[in-house]
N, C-alpha and C. Protein backbone atom coordinates (compact mmCIF):
# COMPACT_ATOMS: atom_id res chain seq x y z
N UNK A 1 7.57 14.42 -0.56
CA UNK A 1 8.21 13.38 -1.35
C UNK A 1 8.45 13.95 -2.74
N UNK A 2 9.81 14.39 -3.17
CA UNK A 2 10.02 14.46 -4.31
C UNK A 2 9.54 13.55 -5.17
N UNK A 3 9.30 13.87 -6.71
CA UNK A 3 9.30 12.30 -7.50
C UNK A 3 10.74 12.29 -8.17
N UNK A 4 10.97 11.14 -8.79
CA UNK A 4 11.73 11.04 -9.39
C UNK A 4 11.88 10.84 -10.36
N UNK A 5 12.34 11.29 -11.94
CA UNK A 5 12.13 10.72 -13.18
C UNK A 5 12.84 9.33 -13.30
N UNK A 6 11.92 8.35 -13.90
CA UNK A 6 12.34 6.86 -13.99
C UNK A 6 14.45 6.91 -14.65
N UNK A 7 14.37 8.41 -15.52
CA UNK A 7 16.16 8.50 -16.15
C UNK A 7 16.83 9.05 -14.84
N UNK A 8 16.09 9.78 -13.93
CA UNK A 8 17.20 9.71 -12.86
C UNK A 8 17.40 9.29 -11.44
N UNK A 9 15.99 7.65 -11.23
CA UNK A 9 16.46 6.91 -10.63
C UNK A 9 17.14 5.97 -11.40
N UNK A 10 17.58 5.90 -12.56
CA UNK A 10 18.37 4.50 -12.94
C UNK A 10 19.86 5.18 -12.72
N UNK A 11 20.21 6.54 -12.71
CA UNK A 11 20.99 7.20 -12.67
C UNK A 11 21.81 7.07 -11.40
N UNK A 12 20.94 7.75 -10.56
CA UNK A 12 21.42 7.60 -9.19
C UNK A 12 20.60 6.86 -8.11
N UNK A 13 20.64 5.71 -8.52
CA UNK A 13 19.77 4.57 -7.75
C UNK A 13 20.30 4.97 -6.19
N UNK A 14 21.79 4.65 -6.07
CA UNK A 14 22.29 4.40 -4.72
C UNK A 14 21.41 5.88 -3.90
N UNK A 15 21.37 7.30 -4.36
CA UNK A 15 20.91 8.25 -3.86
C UNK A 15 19.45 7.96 -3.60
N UNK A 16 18.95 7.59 -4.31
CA UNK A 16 17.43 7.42 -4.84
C UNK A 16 17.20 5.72 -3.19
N UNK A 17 17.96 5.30 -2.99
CA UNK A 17 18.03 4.04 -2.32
C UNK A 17 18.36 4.52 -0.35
N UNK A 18 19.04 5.64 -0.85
CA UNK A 18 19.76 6.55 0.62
C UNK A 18 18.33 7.07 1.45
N UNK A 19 17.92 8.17 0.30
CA UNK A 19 16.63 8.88 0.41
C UNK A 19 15.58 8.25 0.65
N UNK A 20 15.16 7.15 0.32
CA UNK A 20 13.93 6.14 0.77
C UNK A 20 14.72 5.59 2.09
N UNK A 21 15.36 5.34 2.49
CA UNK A 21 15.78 5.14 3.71
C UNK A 21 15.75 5.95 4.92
N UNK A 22 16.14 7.26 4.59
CA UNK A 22 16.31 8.22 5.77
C UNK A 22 14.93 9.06 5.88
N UNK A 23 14.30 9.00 4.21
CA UNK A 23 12.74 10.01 4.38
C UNK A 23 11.74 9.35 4.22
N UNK A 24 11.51 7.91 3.75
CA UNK A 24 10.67 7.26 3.67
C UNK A 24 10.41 7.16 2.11
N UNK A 25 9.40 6.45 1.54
CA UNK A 25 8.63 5.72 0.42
C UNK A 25 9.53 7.38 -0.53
N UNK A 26 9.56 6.13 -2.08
CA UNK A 26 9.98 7.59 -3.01
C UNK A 26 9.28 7.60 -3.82
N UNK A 27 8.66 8.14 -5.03
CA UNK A 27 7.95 7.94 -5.87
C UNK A 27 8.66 8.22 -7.41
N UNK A 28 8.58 7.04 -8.42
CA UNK A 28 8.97 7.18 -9.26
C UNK A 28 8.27 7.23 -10.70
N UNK A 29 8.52 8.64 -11.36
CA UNK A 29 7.32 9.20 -12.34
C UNK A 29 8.13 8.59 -14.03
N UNK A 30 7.22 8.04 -14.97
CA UNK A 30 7.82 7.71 -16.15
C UNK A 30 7.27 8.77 -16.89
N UNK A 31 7.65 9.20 -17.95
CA UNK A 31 6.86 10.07 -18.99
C UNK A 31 5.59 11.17 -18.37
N UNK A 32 6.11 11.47 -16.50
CA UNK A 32 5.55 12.56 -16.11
C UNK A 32 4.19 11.92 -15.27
N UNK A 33 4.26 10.55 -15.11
CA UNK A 33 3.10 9.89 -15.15
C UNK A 33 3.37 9.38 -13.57
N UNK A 34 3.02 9.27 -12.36
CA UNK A 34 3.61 8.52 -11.29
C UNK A 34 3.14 6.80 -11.25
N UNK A 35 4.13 6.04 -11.52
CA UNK A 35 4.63 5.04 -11.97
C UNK A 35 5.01 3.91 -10.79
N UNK A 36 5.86 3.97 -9.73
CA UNK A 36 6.04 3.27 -8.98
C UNK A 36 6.68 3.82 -7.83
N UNK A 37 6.60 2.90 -6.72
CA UNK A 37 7.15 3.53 -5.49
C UNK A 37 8.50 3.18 -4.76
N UNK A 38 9.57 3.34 -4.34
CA UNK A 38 10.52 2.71 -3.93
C UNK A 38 10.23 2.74 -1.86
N UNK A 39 9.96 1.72 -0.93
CA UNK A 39 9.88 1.66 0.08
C UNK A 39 11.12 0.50 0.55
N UNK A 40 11.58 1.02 2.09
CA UNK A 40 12.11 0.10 2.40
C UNK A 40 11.13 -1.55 2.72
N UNK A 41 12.51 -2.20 3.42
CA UNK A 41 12.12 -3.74 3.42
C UNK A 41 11.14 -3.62 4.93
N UNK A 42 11.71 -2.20 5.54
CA UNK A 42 10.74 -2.62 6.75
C UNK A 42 8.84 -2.31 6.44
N UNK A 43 9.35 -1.05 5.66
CA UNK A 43 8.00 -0.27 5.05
C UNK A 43 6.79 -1.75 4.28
N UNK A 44 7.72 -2.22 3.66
CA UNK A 44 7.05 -3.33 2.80
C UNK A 44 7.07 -4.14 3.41
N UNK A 45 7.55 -5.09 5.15
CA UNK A 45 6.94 -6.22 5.54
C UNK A 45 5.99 -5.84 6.01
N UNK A 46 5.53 -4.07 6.71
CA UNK A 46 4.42 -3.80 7.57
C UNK A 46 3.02 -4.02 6.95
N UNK A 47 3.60 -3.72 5.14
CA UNK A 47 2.54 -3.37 4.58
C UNK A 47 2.19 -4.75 3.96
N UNK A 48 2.87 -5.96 4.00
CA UNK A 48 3.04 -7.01 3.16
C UNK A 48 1.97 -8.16 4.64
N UNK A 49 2.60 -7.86 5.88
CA UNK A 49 1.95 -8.38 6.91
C UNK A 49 1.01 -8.01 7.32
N UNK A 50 -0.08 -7.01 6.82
CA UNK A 50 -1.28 -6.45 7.63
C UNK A 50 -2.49 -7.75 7.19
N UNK A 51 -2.70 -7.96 7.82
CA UNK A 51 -4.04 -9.21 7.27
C UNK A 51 -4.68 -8.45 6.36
N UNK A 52 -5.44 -9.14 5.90
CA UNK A 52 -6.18 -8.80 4.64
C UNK A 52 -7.49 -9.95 5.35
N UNK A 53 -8.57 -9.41 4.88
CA UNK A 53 -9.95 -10.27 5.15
C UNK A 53 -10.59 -10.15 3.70
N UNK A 54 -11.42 -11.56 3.15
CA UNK A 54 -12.33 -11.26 2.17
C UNK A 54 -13.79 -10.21 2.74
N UNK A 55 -14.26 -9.91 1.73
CA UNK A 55 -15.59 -9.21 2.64
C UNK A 55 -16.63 -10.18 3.14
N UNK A 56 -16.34 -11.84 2.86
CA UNK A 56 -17.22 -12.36 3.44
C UNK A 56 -16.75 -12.57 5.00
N UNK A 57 -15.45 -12.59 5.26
CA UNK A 57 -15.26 -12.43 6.94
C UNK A 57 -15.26 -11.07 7.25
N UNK A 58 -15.84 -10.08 6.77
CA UNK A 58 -15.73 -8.88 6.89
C UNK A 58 -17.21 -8.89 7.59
N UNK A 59 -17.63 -8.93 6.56
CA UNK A 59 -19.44 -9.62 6.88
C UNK A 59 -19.83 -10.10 7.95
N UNK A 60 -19.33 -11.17 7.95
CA UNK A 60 -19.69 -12.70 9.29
C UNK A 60 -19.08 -12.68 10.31
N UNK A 61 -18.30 -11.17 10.74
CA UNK A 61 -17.37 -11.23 11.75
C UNK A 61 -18.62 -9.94 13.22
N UNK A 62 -18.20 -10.41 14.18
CA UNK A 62 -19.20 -9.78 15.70
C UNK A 62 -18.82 -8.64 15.54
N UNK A 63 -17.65 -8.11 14.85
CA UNK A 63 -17.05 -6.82 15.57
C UNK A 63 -17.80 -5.90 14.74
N UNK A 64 -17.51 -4.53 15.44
CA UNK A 64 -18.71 -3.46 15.03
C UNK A 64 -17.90 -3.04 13.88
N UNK A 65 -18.61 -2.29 12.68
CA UNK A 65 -18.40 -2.23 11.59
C UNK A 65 -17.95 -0.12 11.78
N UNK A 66 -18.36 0.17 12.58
CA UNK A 66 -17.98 1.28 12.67
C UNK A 66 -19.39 1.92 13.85
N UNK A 67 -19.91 3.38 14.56
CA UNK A 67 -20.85 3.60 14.57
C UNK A 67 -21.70 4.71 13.43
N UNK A 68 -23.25 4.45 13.55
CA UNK A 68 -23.73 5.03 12.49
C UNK A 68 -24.43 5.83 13.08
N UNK A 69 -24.52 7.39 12.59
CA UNK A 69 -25.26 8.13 13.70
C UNK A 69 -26.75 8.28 12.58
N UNK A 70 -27.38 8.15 13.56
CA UNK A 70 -29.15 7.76 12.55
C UNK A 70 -29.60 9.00 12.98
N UNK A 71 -29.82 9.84 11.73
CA UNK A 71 -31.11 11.18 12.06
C UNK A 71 -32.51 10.94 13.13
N UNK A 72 -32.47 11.23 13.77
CA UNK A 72 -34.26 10.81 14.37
C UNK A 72 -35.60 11.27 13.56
N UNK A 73 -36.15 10.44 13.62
CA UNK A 73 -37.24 10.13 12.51
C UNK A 73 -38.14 11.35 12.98
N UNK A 74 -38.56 12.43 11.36
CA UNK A 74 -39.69 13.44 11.73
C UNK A 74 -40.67 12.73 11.64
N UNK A 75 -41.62 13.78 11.90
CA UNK A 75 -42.73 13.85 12.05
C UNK A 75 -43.33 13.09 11.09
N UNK A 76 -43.06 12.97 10.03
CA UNK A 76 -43.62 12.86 8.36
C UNK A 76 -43.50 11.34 8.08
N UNK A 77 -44.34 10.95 7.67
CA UNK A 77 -44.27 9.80 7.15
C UNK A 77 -43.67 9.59 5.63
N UNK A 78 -43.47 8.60 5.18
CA UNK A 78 -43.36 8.39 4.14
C UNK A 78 -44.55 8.53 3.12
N UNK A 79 -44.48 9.11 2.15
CA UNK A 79 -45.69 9.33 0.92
C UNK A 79 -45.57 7.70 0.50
N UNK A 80 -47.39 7.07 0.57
CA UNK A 80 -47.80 6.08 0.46
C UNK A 80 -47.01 6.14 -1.49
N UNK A 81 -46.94 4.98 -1.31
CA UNK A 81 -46.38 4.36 -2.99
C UNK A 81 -47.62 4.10 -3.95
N UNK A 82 -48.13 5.03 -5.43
CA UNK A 82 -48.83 4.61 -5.83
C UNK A 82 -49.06 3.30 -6.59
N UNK A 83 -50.16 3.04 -6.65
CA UNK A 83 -50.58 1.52 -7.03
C UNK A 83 -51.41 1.74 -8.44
N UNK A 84 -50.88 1.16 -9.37
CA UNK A 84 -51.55 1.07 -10.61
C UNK A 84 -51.91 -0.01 -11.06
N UNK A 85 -53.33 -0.45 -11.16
CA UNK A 85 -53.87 -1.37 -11.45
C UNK A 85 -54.70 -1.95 -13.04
């Protein structure tokens, strides 16, 4: 993805409008800085329609959260916690 300077997408928008069409998302840099993105309308309903969950149904939901592979426990216990009295 080329970027584009913000002076020469105002320039050649229609090109700048072609190119996000045929190559996908464009990126547009202000003062060297990357600034904003130009995507089509299909790019942006996919991304506009993906559900979104708060983390409390993220939380409270059955489905597995991923798997976690757990080291098997050595030999060693944990060093007792001292107690200061």
């Amino acid at each position: 993805m080329k970027p584009w300077p913000v002076q020469d997408a105002k320039a050649r928008f229609s090109e700048l409008l072609e190119t996000c069409l045929k190559q996908g998302p464009q990126l547009v840099t202000k003062r060297g800085e990357e600034t904003a993105v130009l995507v089509s309308i299909a790019e942006w309903r996919r991304l506009k329609g993906a559900p979104t969950r708060t983390l409390k149904e993220l939380l409270l939901t059955d489905e597995g959260r991923g798997d976690l592979k757990m080291p098997p426990r050595g030999r060693h216990r944990r060093r007792p916690v001292p107690r200061f009295d």
